[in-house]
Each structure stands twice: as C-alpha cells, then as structure tokens.
Protein backbone atom coordinates (compact mmCIF):
# COMPACT_ATOMS: atom_id res chain seq x y z
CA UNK A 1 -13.36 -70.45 -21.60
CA UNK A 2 -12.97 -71.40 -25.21
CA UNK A 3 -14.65 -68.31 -26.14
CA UNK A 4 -11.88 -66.15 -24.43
CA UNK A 5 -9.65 -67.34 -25.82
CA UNK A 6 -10.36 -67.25 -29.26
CA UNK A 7 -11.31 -63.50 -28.19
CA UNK A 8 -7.99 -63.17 -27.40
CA UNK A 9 -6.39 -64.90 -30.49
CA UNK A 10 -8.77 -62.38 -32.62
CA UNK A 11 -8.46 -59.15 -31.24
CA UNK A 12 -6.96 -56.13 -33.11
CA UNK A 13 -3.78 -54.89 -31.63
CA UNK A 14 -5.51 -51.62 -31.05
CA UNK A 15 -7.54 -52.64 -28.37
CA UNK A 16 -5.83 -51.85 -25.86
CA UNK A 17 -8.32 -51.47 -23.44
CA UNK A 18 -10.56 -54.82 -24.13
CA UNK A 19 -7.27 -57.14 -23.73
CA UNK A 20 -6.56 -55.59 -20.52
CA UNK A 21 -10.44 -56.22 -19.60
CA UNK A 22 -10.22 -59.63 -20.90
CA UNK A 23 -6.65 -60.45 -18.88
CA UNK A 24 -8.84 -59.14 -15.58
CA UNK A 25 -11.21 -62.00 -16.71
CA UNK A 26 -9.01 -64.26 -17.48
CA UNK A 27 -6.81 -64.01 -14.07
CA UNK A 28 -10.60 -63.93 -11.91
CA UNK A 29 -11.66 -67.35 -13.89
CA UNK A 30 -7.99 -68.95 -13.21
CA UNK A 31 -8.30 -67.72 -9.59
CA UNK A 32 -11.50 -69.49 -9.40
CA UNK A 33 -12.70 -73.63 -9.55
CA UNK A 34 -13.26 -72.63 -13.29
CA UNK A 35 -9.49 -72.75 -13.88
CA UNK A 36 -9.68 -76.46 -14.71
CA UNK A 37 -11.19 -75.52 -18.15
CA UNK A 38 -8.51 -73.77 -19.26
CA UNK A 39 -6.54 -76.87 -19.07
CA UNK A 40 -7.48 -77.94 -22.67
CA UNK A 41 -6.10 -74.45 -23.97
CA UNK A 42 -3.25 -74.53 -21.82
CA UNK A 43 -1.04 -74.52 -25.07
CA UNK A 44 -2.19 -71.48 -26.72
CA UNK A 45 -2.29 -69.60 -23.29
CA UNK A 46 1.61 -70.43 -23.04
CA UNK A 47 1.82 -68.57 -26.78
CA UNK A 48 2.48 -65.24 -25.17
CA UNK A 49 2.53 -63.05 -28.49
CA UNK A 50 -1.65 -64.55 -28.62
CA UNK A 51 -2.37 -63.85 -24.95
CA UNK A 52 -0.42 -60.49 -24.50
CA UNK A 53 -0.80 -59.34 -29.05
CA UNK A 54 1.36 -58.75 -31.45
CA UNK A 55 2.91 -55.25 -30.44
CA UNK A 56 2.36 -56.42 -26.00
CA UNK A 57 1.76 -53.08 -23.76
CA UNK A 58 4.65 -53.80 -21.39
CA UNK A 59 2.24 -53.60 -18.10
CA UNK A 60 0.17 -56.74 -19.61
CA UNK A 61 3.55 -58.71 -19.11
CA UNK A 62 3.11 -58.84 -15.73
CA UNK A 63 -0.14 -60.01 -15.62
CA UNK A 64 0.47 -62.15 -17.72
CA UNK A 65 3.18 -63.85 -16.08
CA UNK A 66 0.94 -63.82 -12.44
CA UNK A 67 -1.91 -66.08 -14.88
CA UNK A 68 0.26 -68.12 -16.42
CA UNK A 69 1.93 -69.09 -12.84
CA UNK A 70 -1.64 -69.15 -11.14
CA UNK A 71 -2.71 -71.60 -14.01
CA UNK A 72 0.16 -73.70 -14.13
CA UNK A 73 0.42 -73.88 -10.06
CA UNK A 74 -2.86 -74.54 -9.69
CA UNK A 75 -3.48 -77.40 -12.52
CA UNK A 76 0.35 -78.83 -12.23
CA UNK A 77 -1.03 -82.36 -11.06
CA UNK A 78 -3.41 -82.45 -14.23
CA UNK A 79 -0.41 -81.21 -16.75
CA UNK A 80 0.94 -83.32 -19.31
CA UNK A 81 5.01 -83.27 -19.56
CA UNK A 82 4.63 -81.52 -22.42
CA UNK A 83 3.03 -78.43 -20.64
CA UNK A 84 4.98 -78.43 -18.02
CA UNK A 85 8.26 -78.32 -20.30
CA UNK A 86 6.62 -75.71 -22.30
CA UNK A 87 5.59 -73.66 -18.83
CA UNK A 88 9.00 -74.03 -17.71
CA UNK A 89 10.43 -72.56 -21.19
CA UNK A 90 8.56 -70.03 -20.96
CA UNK A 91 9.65 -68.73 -17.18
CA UNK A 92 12.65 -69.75 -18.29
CA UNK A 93 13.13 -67.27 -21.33
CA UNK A 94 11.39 -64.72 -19.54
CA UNK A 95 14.34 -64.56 -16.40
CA UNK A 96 17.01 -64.04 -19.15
CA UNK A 97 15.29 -61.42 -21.33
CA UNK A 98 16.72 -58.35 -20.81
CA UNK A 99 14.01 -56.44 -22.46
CA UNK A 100 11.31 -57.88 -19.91
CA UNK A 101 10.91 -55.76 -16.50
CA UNK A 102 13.07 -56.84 -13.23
C-alpha cells in the first residue's frame, strides 16, 4: 500500500492512463480485507490534488469520491477524530463546489 501511494504522489500529470490504472487498484485493494493498510495513509489519500494530480481529469473525481467513501465507511471504527473531521471536510467542500459534477 505504501508503495501506491507514493506512486501516486510521484506521477507526472501526463499519465493519464497509469493514474486511472492505479485508482482501479486502489478502489479493488479498499474493496478488499487489505483496506485496513491504507489506514496509516489515510491523510494523504484525503489530499485530493495527490490522489486525483495536479491538473485532475474530471472522470477520476468520481472515483475518487466512491474510494474515499469505501475507505472511510469501511475503517470509520479505526479513524482517529482527526480523519474523520478531515473526511467530512472533504465531502463537505465537494457538495458545495460548483465546478464538481452533480
């Protein structure tokens, strides 16, 4: 898992295809009994400019979104209240943002 996701925090922008690949991965591992690893990285997944890039394709939003609320639902006995605030914040901005998709 920690290897993910420092693929994630250093991959180009251009790579398009390999973050979409690595989001599949990412959502199958969180989907799985593996998803308890990710707790430790929890933080930097919440980031969404280092899971979703600098410049995000809009279609990774949404997939990013389902991971995020797989991961948190999922691990929400195990979270800190610092995650969870953070978790929330992040839903949170992303229902008033009137740049994201409805």
């Amino acid at each position: 898992v920690h290897g993910v996701v420092q693929m994630l925090q250093n991959l180009p922008p251009e790579v398009i295809i390999v973050r979409k690949e690595l989001l599949n991965a990412i959502k199958t591992l969180i989907l799985s009994e593996l998803r308890v690893f990710f707790l430790t990285h929890l933080e930097v997944l919440l980031e969404e400019r280092i899971f979703l890039g600098p410049n995000p394709y809009e279609g990774f939003r949404t997939l990013y979104f389902q991971c995020i609320g797989d991961l948190v639902y999922n691990l929400k006995p195990k979270l800190s209240t610092f995650q969870l605030r953070k978790a929330v914040d992040l839903f949170g901005r992303a229902m008033y943002e009137p740049s994201y998709p409805t």
